[in-house]
Protein backbone atom coordinates (compact mmCIF):
# COMPACT_ATOMS: atom_id res chain seq x y z
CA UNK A 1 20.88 30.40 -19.59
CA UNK A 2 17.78 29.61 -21.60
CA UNK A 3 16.69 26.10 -20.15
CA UNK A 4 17.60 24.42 -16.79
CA UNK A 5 17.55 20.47 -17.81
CA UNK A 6 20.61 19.32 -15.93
CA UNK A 7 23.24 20.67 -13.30
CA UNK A 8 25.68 20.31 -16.31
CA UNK A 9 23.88 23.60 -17.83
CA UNK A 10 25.76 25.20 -14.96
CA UNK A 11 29.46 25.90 -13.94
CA UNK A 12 30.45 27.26 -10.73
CA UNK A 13 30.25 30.70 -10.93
CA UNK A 14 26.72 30.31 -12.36
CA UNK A 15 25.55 28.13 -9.35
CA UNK A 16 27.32 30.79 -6.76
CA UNK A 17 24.71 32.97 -8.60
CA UNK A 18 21.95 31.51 -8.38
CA UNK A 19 22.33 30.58 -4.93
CA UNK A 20 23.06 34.15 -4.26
CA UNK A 21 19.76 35.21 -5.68
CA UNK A 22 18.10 32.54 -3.69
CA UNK A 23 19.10 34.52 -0.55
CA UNK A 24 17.73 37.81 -2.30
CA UNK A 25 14.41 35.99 -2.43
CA UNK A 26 14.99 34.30 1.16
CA UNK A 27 14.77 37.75 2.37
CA UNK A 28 11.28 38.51 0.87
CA UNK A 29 9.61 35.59 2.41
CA UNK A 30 10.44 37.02 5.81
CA UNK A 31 7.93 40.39 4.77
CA UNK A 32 4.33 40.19 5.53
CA UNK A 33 3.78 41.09 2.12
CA UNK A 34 5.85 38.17 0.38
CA UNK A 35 4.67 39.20 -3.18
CA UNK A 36 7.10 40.93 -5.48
CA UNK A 37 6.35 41.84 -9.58
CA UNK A 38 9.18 40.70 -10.77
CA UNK A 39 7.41 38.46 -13.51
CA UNK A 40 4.06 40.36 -13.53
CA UNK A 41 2.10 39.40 -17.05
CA UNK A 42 4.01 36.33 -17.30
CA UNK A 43 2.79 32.40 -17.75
CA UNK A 44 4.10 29.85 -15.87
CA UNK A 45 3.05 26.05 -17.02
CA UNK A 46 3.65 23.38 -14.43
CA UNK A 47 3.59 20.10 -15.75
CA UNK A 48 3.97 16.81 -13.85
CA UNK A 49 3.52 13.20 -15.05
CA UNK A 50 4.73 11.96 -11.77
CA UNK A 51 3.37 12.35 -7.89
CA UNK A 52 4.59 15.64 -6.32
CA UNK A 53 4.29 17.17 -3.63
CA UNK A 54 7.26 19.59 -2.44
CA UNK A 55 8.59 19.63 -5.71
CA UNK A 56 4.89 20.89 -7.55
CA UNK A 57 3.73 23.42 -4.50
CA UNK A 58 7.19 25.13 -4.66
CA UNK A 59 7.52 25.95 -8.17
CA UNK A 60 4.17 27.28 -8.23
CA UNK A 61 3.89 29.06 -4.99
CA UNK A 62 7.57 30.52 -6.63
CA UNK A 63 6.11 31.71 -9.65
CA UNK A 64 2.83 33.06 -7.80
CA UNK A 65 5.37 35.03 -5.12
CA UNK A 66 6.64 36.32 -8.81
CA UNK A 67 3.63 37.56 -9.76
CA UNK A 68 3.38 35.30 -12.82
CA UNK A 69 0.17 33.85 -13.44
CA UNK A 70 0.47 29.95 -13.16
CA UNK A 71 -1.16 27.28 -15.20
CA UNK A 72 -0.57 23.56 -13.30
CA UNK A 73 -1.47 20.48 -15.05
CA UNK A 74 -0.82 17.09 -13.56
CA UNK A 75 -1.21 13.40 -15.72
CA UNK A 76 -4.08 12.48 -13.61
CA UNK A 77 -7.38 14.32 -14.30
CA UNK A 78 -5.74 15.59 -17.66
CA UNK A 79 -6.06 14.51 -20.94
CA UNK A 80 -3.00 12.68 -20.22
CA UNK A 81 -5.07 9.44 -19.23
CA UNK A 82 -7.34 9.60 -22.25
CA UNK A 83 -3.39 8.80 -24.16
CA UNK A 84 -2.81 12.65 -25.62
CA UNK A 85 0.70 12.58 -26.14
CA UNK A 86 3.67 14.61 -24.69
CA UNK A 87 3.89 16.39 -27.84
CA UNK A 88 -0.02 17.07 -28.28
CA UNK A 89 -0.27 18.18 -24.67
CA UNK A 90 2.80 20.53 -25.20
CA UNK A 91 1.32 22.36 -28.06
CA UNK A 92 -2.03 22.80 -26.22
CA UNK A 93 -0.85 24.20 -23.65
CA UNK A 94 1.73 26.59 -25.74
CA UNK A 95 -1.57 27.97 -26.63
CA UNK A 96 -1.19 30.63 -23.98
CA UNK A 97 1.76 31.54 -24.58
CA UNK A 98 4.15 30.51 -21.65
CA UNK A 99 7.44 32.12 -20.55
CA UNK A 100 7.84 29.01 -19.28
CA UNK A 101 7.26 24.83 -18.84
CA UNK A 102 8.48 22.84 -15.55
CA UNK A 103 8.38 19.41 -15.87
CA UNK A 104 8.59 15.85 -14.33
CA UNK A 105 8.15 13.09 -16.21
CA UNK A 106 9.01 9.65 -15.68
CA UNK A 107 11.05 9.02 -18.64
CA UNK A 108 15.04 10.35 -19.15
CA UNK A 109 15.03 13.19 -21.50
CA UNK A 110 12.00 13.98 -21.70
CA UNK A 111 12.70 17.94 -20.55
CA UNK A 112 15.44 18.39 -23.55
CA UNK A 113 13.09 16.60 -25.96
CA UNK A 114 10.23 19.38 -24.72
CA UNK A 115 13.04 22.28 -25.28
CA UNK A 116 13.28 21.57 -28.73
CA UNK A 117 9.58 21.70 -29.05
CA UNK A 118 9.13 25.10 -27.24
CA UNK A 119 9.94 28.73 -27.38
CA UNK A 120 9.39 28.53 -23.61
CA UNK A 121 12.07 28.32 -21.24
CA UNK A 122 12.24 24.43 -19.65
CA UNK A 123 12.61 23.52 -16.38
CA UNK A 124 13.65 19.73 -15.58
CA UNK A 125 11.84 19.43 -12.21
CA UNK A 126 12.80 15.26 -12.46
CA UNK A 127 13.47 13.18 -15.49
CA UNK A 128 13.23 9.01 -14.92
CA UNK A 129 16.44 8.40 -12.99
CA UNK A 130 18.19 11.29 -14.66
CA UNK A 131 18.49 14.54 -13.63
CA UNK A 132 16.84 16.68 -10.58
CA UNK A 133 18.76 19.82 -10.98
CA UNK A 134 16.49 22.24 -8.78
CA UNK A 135 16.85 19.41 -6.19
CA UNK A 136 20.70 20.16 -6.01
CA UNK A 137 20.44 23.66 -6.00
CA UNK A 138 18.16 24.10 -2.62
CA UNK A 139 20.61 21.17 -1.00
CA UNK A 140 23.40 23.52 -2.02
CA UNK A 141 21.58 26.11 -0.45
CA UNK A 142 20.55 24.62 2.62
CA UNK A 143 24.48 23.26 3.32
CA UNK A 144 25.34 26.88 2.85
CA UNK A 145 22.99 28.15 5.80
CA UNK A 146 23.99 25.83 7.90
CA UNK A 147 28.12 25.54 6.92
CA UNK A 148 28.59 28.48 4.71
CA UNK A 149 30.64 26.81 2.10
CA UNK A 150 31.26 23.01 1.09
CA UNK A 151 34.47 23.37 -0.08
CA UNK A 152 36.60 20.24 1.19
CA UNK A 153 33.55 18.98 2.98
CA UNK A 154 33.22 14.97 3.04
CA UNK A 155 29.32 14.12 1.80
CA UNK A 156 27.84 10.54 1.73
CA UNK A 157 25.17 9.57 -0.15
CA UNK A 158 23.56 6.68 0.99
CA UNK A 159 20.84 4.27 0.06
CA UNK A 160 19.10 3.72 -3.42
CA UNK A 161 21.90 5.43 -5.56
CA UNK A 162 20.69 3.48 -8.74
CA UNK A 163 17.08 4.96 -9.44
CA UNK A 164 17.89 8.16 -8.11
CA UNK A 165 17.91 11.45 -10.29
CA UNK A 166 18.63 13.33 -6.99
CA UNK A 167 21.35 11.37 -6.52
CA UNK A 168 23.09 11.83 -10.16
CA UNK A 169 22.63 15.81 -9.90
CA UNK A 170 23.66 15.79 -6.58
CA UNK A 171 27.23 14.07 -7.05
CA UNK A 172 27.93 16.58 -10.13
CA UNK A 173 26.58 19.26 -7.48
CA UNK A 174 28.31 18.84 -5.01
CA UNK A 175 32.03 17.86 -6.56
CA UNK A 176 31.58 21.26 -8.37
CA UNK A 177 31.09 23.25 -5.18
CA UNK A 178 34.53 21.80 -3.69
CA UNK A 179 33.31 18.39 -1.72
CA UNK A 180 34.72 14.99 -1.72
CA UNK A 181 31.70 12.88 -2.62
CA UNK A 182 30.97 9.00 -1.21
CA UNK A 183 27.83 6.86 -2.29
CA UNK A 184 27.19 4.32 -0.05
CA UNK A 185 24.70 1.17 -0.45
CA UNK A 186 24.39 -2.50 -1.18
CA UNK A 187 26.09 -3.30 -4.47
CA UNK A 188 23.01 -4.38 -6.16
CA UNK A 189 21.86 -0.04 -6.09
CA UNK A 190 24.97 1.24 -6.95
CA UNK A 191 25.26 1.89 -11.08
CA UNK A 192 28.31 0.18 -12.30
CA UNK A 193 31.21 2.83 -13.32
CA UNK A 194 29.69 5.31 -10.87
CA UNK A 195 33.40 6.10 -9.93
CA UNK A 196 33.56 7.66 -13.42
CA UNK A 197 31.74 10.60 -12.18
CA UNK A 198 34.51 11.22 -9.37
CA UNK A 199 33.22 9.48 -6.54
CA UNK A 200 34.34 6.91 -4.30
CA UNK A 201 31.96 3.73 -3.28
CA UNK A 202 31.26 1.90 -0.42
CA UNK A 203 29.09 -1.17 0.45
CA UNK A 204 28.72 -0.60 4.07
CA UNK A 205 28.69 1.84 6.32
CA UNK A 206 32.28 0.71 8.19
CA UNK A 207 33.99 4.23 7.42
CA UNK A 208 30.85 6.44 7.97
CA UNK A 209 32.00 8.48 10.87
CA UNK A 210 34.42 10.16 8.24
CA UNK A 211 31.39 12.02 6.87
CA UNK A 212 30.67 16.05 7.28
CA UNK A 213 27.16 15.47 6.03
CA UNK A 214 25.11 12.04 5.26
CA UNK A 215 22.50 12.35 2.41
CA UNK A 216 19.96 9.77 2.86
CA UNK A 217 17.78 8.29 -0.09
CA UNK A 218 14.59 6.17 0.30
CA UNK A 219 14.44 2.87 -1.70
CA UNK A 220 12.24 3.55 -5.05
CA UNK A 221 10.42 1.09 -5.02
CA UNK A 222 8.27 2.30 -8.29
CA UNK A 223 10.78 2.54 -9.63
CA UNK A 224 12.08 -1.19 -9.30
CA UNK A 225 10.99 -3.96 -11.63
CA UNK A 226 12.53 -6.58 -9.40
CA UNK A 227 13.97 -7.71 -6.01
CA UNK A 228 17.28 -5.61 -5.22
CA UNK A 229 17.70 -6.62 -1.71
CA UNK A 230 16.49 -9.59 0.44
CA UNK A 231 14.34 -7.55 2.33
CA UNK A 232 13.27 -4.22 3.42
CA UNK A 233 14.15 -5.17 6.93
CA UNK A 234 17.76 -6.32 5.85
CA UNK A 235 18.55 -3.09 4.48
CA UNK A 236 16.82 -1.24 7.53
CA UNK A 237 19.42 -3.20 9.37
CA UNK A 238 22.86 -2.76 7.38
CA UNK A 239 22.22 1.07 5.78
CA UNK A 240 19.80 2.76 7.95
CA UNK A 241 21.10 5.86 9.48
CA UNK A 242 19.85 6.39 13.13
CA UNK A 243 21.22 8.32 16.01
CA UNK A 244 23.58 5.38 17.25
CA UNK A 245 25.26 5.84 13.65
CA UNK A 246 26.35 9.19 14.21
CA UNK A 247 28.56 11.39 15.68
CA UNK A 248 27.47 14.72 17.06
CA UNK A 249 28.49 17.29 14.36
CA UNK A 250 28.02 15.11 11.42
CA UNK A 251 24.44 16.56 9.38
CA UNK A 252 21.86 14.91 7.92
CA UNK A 253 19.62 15.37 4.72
CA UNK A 254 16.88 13.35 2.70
CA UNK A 255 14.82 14.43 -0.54
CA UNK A 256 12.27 13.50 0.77
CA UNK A 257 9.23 11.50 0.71
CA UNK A 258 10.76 10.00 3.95
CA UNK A 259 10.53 6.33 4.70
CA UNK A 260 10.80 6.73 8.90
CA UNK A 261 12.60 3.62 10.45
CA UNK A 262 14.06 2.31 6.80
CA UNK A 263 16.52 4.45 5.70
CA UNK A 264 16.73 7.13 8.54
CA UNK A 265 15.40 6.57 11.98
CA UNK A 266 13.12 8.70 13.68
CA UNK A 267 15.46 10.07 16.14
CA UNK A 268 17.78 11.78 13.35
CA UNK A 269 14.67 13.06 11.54
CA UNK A 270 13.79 15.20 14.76
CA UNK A 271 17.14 16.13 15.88
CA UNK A 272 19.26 19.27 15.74
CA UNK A 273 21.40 17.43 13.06
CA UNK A 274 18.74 17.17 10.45
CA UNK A 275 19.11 19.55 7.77
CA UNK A 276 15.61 18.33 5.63
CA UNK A 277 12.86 21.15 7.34
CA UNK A 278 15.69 23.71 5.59
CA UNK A 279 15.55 21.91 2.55
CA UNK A 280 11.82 22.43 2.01
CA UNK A 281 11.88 25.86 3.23
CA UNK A 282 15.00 26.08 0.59
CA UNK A 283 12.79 25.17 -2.64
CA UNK A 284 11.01 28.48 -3.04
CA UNK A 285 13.62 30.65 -2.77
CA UNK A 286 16.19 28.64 -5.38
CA UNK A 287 13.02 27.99 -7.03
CA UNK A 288 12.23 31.61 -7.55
CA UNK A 289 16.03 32.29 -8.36
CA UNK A 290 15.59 29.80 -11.47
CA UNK A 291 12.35 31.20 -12.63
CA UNK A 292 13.85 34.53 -12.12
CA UNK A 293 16.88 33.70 -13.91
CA UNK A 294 15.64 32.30 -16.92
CA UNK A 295 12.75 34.45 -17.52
CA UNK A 296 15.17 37.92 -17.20
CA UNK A 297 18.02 35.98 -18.67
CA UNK A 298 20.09 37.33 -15.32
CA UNK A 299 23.58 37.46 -15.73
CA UNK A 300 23.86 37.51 -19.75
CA UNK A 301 25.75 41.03 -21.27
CA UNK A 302 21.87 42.64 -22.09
CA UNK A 303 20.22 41.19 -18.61
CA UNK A 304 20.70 42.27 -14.96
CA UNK A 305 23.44 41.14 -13.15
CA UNK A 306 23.89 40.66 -9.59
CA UNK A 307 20.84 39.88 -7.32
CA UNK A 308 17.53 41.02 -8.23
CA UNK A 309 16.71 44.53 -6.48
CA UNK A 310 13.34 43.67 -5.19
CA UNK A 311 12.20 46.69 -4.67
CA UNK A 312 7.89 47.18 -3.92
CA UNK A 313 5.93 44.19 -3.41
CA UNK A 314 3.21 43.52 -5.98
């Protein structure tokens, strides 16, 4: 694996992989010393065109734990907002030589069209409403703490189906892992064809209590160039998940940003059910698995195979 720019660069036994090294690295962060040289005298570029927050601190706290040295840009401050170009700011910052680029950017395909421009490995940390592979990974990792495998699990996911990249990576995700995948929203945020990719639809939230684990996703608002439901407090009413929704060994997970008391009420945030403190905590160690991956080309016939030994920290 050269590039990660969609789940579809994976099959099965390469996700089972990489979740496996996740727990390798899982392991470190429980040292006092949580540094490791794995990627010692290697350059990390971080570059994000769109607001981060869990997304941007994990990658580079994952390729710091690595030991590679890390170069973060973001659109605002840059030259971005003086109009340099993708392309221009690309070959600036190929100027020191990086092992390799994560992006987000708010257009779809705009991680492939930097792999063609790079000798750099590419990360797609969130392309427009396409693909948020990294994102599916650490849920897939996360599910496996807490159920060990998904295999014939039932999964919803709920809400704003239609601008979400999350949402697209997760379905392939998941399916591939063994579970039976539902979205679930008003019709106006569910893509047309969606049952194309396998999954079955629902408009309310009637057969809910059939669900293993509910996926929540916040309404993207920037994302939205018009009205897709009446109101905010409409949808709050028909498709927000809350503790009366419910049943006592169904789970619960959001992306994140959260929108408390729209799509998920505060009760389920805070609750023994909610699987989304284990998601964050998730990033850096899939994160590190990916960077790790790619930059030692794991599991190809002349790279390592297996999880990484860790061996001293750095």
């Amino acid at each position: 694996m050269r590039h990660l720019l969609s789940i579809a660069d994976l099959d099965r036994d390469g996700i089972e992989s990489l979740l496996d090294q996740a727990e390798s690295f899982a392991e470190v962060a429980r040292r006092d010393i949580k540094k490791v040289p794995t990627l010692r005298g290697r350059t990390v570029v971080t570059l994000f065109y769109e607001a981060s927050t869990r997304t941007s601190s994990s990658f580079e706290l994952a390729a710091k734990r690595l030991s590679a040295d890390v170069v973060s840009v973001k659109a605002s401050g840059s030259s971005v907002e003086k109009g340099e170009s993708l392309k221009d700011t690309v070959e600036t910052l190929s100027a020191y030589a990086p092992s390799a680029i994560v992006i987000r950017h708010p257009q779809a395909g705009a991680a492939r069209m930097l792999a063609g421009w790079v000798d750099a490995s590419v990360v797609n940390a969130g392309d427009g409403m396409h693909q948020h592979p990294t994102q599916a990974l650490l849920d897939l990792f996360a599910l496996r703490g807490r159920l060990g495998s998904i295999e014939g699990r039932r999964i919803w996911i709920v809400g704003d189906v239609l601008h979400s990249r999350v949402a697209r990576s997760n379905i392939q995700a998941f399916q591939m892992m063994g579970a039976e995948v539902t979205v679930a929203g008003p019709p106006t945020l569910i893509p047309r064809g969606i049952e194309s990719a396998g999954c079955r639809v629902r408009h309310s939230l009637d057969e809910l209590g059939e669900a293993d684990v509910v996926y929540l996703l916040r309404m993207q608002r920037e994302r939205m160039t018009e009205s897709f439901v009446p109101s905010i407090r409409e949808y709050a009413r028909l498709f927000q998940v809350n503790a009366r929704r419910l049943g006592p060994r169904q789970l619960v997970m959001h992306p994140g940003p959260v929108n408390r008391g729209v799509e998920i009420g505060a009760d389920v945030i805070d609750s023994d059910r909610s699987l989304i403190t284990d998601q964050v905590a998730s990033g850096l160690a899939v994160r590190m698995a990916v960077l790790y991956q790619l930059l030692t080309r794991a599991g190809e016939p002349d790279g390592p195979s297996g999880p990484v030994p860790i061996g001293e920290p750095a």
